[in-house]
Every structure is written in C-alpha cells, then in structure tokens.
Protein backbone atom coordinates (compact mmCIF):
# COMPACT_ATOMS: atom_id res chain seq x y z
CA UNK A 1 -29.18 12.77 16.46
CA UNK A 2 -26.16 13.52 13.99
CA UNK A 3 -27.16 16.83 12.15
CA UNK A 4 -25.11 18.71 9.24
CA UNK A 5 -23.71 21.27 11.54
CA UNK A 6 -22.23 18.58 14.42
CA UNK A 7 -21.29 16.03 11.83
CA UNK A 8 -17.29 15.43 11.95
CA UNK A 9 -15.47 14.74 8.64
CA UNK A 10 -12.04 13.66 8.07
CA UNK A 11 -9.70 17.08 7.15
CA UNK A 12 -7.21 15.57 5.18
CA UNK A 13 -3.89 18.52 4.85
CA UNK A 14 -4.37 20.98 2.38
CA UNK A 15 -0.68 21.45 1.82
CA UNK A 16 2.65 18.82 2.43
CA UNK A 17 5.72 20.35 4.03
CA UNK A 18 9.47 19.70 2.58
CA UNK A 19 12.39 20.99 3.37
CA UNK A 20 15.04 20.78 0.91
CA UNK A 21 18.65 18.99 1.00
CA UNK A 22 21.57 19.34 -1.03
CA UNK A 23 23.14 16.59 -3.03
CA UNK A 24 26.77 16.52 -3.19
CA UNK A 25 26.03 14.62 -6.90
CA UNK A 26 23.28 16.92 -8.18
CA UNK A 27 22.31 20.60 -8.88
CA UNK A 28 18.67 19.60 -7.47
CA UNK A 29 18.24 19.56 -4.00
CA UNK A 30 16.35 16.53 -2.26
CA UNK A 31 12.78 17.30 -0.95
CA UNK A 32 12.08 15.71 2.55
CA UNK A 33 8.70 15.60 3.30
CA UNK A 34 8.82 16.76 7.41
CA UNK A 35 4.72 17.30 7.67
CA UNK A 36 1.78 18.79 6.40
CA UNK A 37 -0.71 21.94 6.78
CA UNK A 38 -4.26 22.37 7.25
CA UNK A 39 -5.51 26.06 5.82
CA UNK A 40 -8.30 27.20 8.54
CA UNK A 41 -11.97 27.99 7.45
CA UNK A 42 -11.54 31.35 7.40
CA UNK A 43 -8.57 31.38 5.78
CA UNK A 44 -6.46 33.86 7.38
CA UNK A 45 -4.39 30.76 8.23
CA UNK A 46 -3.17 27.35 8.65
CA UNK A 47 -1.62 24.53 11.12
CA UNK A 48 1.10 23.11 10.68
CA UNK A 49 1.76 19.82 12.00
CA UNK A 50 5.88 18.63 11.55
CA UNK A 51 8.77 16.53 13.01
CA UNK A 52 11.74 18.03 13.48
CA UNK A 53 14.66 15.99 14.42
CA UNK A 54 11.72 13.23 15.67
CA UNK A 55 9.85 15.29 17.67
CA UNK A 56 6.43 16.88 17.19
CA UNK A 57 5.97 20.00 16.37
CA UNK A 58 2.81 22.20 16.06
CA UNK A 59 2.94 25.74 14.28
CA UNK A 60 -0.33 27.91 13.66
CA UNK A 61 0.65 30.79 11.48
CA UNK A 62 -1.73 33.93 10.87
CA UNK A 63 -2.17 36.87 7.69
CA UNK A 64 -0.36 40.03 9.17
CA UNK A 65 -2.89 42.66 10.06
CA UNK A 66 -1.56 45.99 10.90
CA UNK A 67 -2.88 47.35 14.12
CA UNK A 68 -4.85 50.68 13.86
CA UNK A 69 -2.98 53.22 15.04
C-alpha cells in the first residue's frame, strides 16, 4: 500500500545552470544553459547535474562548517 511517507514525486530542479559567453558584437554575454540544481531537504545543499563538453557531470556541493577545534 502507497502511504504519504513512501510516495515518490517528481523533483523538478530548483535552480538552471548557465555559463556565460562573450559576444564579439555585444557588451552582454550569451547565457548557455549547461544543467540544472536540485537544493536538498535540508538545505545545507544541492546537486548539480551538467554537461560539460557532452559529458555528464554530477556535482553535490555542501554549506562550509568550520570544524571545532
């Protein structure tokens, strides 16, 4: 039986990934959308999902925490 807490949804990205080119004809550079991010529940966090020169690439970046000393 499919309950609230196993239930799967669909995460769509919380955030779309660009990296900017020049244009020899314009002051504004030319966005090129390269993937997308996914902020984590706790949010400390997100995955990154991108293609880089055609290839795959996964990235999961963390909030800095100082280590007690």
């Amino acid at each position: 039986m499919m309950t609230e807490q196993n239930k799967t949804e669909k995460k769509y990205p919380t955030h779309i990934v660009y990296f900017l080119r020049d244009k020899a004809d314009s002051e504004s550079p030319e966005w090129i959308r390269t993937g997308a991010a996914w902020t984590h529940a706790d949010n400390e966090g997100m995955n990154l999902s991108l293609q880089v020169m055609g290839h795959p690439v996964s990235l999961v970046i963390r909030k800095n925490k100082p280590k007690a000393e």
